[in-house]
N, C-alpha and C. Protein backbone atom coordinates (compact mmCIF):
# COMPACT_ATOMS: atom_id res chain seq x y z
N UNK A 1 -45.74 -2.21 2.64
CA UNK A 1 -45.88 -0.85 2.16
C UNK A 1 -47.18 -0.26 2.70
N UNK A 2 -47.53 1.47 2.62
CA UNK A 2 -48.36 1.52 3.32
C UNK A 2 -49.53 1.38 2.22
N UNK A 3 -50.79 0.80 3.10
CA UNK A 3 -52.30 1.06 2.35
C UNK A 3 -53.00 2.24 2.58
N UNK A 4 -53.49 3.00 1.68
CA UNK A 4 -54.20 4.25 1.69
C UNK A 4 -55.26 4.45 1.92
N UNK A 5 -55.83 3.41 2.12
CA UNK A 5 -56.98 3.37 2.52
C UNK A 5 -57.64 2.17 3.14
N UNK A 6 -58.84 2.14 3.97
CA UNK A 6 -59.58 1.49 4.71
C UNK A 6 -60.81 0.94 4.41
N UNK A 7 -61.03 -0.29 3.93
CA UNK A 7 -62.53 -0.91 3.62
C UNK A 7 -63.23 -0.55 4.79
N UNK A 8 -64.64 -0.12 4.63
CA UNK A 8 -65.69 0.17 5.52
C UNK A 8 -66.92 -0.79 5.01
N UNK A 9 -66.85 -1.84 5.20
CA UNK A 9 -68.04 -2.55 4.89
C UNK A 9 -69.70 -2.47 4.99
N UNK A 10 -70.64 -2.05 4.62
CA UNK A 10 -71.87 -1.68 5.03
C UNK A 10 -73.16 -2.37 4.39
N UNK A 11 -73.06 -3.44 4.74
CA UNK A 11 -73.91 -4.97 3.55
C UNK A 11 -73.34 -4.92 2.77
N UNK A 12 -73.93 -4.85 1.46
CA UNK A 12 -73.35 -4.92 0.21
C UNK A 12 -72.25 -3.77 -0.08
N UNK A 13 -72.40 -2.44 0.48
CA UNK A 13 -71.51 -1.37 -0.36
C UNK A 13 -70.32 -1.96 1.04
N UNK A 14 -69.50 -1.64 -0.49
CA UNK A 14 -68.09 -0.78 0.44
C UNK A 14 -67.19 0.33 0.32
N UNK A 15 -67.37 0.97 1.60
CA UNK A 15 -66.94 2.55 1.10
C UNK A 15 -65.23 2.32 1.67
N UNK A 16 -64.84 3.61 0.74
CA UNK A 16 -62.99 3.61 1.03
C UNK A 16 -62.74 4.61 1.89
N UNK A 17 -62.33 4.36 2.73
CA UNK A 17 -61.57 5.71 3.62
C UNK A 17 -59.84 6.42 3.33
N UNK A 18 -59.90 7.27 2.93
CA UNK A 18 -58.56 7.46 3.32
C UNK A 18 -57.74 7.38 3.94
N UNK A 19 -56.65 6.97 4.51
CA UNK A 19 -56.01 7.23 6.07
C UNK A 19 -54.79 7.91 5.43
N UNK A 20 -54.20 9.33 6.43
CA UNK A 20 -53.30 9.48 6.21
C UNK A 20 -51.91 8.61 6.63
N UNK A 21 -50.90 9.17 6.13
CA UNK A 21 -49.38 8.15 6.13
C UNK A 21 -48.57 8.79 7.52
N UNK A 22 -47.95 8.54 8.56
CA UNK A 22 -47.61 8.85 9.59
C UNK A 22 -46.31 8.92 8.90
N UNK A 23 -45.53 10.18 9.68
CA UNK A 23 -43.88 10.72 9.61
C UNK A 23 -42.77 9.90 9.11
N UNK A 24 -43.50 8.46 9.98
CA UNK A 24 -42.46 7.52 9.66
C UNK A 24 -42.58 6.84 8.50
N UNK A 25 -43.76 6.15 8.18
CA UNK A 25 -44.23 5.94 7.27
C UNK A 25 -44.05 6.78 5.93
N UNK A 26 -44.03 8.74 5.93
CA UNK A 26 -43.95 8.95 4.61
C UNK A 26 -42.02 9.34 4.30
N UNK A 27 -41.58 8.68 5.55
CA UNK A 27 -39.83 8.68 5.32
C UNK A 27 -39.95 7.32 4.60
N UNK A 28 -40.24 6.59 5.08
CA UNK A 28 -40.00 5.22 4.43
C UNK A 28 -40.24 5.11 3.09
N UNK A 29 -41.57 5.63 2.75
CA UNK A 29 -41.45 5.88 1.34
C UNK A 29 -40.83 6.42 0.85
N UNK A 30 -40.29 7.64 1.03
CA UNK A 30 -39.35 8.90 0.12
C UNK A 30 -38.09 8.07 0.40
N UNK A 31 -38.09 7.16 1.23
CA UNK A 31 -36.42 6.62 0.94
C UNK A 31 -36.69 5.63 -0.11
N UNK A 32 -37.16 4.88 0.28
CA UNK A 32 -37.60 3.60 -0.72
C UNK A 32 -37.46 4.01 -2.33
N UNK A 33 -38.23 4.97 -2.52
CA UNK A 33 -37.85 5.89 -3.82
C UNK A 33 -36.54 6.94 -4.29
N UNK A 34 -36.37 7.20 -3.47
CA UNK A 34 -34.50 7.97 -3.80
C UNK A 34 -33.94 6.55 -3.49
N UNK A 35 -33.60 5.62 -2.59
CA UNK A 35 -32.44 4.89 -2.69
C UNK A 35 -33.01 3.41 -3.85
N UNK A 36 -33.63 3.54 -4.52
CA UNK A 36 -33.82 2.68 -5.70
C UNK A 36 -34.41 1.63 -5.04
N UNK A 37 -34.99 1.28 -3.92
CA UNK A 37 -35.11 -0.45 -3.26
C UNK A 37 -36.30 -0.39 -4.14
N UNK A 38 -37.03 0.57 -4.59
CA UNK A 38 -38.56 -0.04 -5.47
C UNK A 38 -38.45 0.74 -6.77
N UNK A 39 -37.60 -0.03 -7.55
CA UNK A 39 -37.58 -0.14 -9.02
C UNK A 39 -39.17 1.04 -9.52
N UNK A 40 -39.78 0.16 -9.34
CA UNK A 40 -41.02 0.54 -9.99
C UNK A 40 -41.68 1.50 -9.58
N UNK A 41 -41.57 1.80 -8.06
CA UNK A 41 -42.43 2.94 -7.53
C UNK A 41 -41.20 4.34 -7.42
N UNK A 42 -39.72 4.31 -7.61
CA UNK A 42 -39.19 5.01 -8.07
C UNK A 42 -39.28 5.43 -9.62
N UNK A 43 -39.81 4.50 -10.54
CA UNK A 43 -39.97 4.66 -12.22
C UNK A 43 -41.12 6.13 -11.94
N UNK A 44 -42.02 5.23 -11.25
CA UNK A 44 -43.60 5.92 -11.21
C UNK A 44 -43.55 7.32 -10.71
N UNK A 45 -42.81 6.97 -9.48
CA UNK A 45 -42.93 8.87 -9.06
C UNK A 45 -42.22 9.62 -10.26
N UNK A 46 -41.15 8.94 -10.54
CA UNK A 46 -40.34 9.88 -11.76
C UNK A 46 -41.85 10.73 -13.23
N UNK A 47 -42.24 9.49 -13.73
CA UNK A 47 -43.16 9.81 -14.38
C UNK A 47 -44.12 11.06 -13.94
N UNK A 48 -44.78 10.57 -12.87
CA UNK A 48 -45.85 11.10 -12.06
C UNK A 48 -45.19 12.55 -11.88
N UNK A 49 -44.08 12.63 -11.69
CA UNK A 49 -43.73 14.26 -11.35
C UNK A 49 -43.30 14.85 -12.80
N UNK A 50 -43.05 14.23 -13.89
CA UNK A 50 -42.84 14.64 -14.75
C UNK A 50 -44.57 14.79 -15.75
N UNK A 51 -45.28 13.74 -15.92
CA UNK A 51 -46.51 13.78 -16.39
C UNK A 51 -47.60 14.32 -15.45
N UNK A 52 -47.41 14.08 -14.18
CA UNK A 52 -48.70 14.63 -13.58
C UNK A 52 -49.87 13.05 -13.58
N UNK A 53 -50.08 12.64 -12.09
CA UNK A 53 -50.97 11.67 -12.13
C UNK A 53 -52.23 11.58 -13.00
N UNK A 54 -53.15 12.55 -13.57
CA UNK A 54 -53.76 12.14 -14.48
C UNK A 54 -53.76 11.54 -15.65
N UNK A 55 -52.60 12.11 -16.47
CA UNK A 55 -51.96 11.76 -17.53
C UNK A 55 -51.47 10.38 -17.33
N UNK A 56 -50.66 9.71 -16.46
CA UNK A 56 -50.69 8.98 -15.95
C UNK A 56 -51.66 7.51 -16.04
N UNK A 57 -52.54 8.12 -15.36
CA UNK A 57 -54.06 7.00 -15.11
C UNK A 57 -54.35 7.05 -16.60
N UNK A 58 -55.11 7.92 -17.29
CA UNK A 58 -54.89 7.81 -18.66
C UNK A 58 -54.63 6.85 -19.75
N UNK A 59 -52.80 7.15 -19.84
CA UNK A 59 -52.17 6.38 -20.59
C UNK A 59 -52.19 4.78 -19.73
N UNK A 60 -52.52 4.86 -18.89
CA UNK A 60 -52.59 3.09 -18.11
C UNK A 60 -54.09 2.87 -18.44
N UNK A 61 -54.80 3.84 -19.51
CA UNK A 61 -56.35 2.98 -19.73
C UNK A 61 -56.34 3.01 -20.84
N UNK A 62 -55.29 3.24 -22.07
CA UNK A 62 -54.95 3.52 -23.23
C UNK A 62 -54.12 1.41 -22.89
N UNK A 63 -53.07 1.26 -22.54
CA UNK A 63 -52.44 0.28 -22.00
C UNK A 63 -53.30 -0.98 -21.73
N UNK A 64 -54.29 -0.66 -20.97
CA UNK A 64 -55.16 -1.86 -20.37
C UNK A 64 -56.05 -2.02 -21.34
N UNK A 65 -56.53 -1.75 -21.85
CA UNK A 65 -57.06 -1.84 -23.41
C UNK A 65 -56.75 -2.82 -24.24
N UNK A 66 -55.34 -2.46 -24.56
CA UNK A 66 -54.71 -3.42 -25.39
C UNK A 66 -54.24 -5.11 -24.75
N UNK A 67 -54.10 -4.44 -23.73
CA UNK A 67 -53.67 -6.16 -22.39
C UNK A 67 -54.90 -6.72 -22.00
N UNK A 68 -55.87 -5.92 -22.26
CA UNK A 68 -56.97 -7.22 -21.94
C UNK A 68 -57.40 -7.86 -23.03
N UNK A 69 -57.32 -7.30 -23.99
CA UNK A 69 -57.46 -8.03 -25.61
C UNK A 69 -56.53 -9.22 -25.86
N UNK A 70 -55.07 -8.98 -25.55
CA UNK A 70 -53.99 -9.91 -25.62
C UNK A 70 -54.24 -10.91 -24.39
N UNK A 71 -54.64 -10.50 -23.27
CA UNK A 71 -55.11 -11.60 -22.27
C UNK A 71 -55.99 -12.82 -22.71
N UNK A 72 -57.25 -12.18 -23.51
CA UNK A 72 -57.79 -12.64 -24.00
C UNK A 72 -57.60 -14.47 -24.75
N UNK A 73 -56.43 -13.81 -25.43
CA UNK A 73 -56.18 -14.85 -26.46
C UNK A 73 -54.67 -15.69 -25.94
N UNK A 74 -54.10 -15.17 -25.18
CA UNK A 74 -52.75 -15.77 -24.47
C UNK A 74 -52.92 -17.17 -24.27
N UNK A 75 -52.44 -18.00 -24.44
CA UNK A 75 -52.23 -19.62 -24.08
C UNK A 75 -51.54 -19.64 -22.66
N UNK A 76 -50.44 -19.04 -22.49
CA UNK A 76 -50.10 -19.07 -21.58
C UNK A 76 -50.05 -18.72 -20.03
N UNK A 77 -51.64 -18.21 -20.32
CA UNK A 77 -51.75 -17.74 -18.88
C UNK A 77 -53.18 -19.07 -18.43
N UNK A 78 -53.38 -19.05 -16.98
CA UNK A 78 -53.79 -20.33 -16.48
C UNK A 78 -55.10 -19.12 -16.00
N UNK A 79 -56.81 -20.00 -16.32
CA UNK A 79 -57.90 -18.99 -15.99
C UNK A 79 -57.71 -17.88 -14.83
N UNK A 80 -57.36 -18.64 -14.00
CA UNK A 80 -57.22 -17.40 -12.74
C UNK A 80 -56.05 -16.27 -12.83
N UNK A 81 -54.80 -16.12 -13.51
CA UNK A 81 -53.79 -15.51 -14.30
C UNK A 81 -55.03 -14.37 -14.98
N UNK A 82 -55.53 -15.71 -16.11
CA UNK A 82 -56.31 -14.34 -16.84
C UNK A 82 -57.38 -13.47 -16.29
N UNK A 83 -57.91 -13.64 -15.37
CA UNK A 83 -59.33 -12.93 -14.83
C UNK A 83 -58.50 -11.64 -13.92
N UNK A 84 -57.25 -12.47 -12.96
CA UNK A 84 -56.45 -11.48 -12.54
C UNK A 84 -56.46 -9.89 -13.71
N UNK A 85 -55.41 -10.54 -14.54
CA UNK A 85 -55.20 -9.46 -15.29
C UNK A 85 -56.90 -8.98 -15.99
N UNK A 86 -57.70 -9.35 -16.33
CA UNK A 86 -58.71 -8.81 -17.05
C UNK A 86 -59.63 -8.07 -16.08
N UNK A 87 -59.50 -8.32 -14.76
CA UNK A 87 -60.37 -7.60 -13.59
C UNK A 87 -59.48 -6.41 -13.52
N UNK A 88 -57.85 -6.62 -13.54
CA UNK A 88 -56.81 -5.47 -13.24
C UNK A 88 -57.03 -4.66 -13.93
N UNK A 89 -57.44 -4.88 -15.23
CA UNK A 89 -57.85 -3.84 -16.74
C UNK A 89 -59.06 -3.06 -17.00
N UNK A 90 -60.01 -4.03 -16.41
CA UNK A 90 -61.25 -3.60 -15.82
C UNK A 90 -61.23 -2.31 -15.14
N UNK A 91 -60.75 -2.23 -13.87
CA UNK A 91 -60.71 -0.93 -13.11
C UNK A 91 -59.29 0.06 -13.41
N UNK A 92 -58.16 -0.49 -13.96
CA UNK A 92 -57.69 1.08 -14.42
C UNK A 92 -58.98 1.80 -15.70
N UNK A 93 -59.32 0.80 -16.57
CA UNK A 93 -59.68 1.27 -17.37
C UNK A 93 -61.15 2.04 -17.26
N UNK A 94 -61.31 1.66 -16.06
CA UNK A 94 -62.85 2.76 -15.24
C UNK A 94 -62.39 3.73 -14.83
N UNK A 95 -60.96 3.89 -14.29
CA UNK A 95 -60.55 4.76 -13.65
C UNK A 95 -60.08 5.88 -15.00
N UNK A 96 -59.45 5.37 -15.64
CA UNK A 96 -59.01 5.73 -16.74
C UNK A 96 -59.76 6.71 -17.34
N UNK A 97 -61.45 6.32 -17.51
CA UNK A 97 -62.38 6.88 -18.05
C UNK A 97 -62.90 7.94 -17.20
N UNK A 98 -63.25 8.03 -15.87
CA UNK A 98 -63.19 8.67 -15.13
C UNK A 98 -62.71 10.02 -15.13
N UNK A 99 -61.64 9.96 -15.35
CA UNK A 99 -60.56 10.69 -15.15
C UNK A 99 -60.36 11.83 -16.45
N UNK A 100 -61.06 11.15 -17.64
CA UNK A 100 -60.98 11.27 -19.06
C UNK A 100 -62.23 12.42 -18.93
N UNK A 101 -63.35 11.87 -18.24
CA UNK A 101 -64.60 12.50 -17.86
C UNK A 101 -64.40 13.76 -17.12
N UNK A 102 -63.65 13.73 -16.48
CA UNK A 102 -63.41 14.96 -15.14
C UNK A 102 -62.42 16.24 -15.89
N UNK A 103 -61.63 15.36 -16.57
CA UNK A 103 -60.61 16.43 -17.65
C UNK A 103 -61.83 17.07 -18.77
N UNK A 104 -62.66 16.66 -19.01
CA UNK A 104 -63.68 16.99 -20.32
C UNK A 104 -64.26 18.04 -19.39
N UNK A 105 -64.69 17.90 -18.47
CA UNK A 105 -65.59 18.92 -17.39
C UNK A 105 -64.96 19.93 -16.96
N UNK A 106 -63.59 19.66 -17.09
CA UNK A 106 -62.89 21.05 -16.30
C UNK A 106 -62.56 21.85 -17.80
N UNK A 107 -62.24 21.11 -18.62
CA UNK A 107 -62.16 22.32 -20.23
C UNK A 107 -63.13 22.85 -20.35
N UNK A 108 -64.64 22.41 -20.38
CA UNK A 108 -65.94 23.14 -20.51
C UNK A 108 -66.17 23.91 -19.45
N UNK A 109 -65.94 23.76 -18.28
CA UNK A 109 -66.12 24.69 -17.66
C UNK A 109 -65.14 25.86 -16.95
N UNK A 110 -64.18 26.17 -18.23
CA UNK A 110 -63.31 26.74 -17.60
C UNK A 110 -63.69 28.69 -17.80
């Protein structure tokens, strides 16, 4: 699938580049999503065009909240399982906040 972006390494930082998606590339997706082959990224656009990606990110930091708490205490996940998921929760839930931050700024300054 395509990646959206490009690590730029610079010592310690690393910055993200965007790259755009080439013709072919953004057919492949729009099929992939109308003919059902990705369950999940057909769920998502559905959402996403119905909620709007912020709302979105959001409710996935409302979500990660609760899954890193339950990670927490799970038996059944093996350390590296859990750090997976608790690092995964980690950054929606920055993003989450973020996002929470930027919506607060655009009401006040409207």
């Amino acid at each position: 699938m395509f990646n959206p972006t490009r690590a730029i390494l610079i010592g310690r930082i690393v910055l993200y580049d965007l790259i755009e998606m080439t013709t072919a590339e953004r057919e492949k997706f729009w099929q992939s999503i109308e003919s059902g082959d990705n369950p999940l990224l057909s769920a998502m656009s559905s959402l996403v065009e119905k909620w709007g990606l912020p709302a979105i990110i959001m409710a996935l930091g409302d979500i990660s909240v609760v899954l890193s708490e339950d990670a927490i205490d799970a038996s059944n996940l093996t350390p590296n399982q859990r750090g997976l998921i608790m690092n995964a929760c980690a950054q929606v839930s920055n993003l989450s906040d973020l996002m929470h931050a930027e919506m607060d700024h655009i009401k006040a300054n409207k």
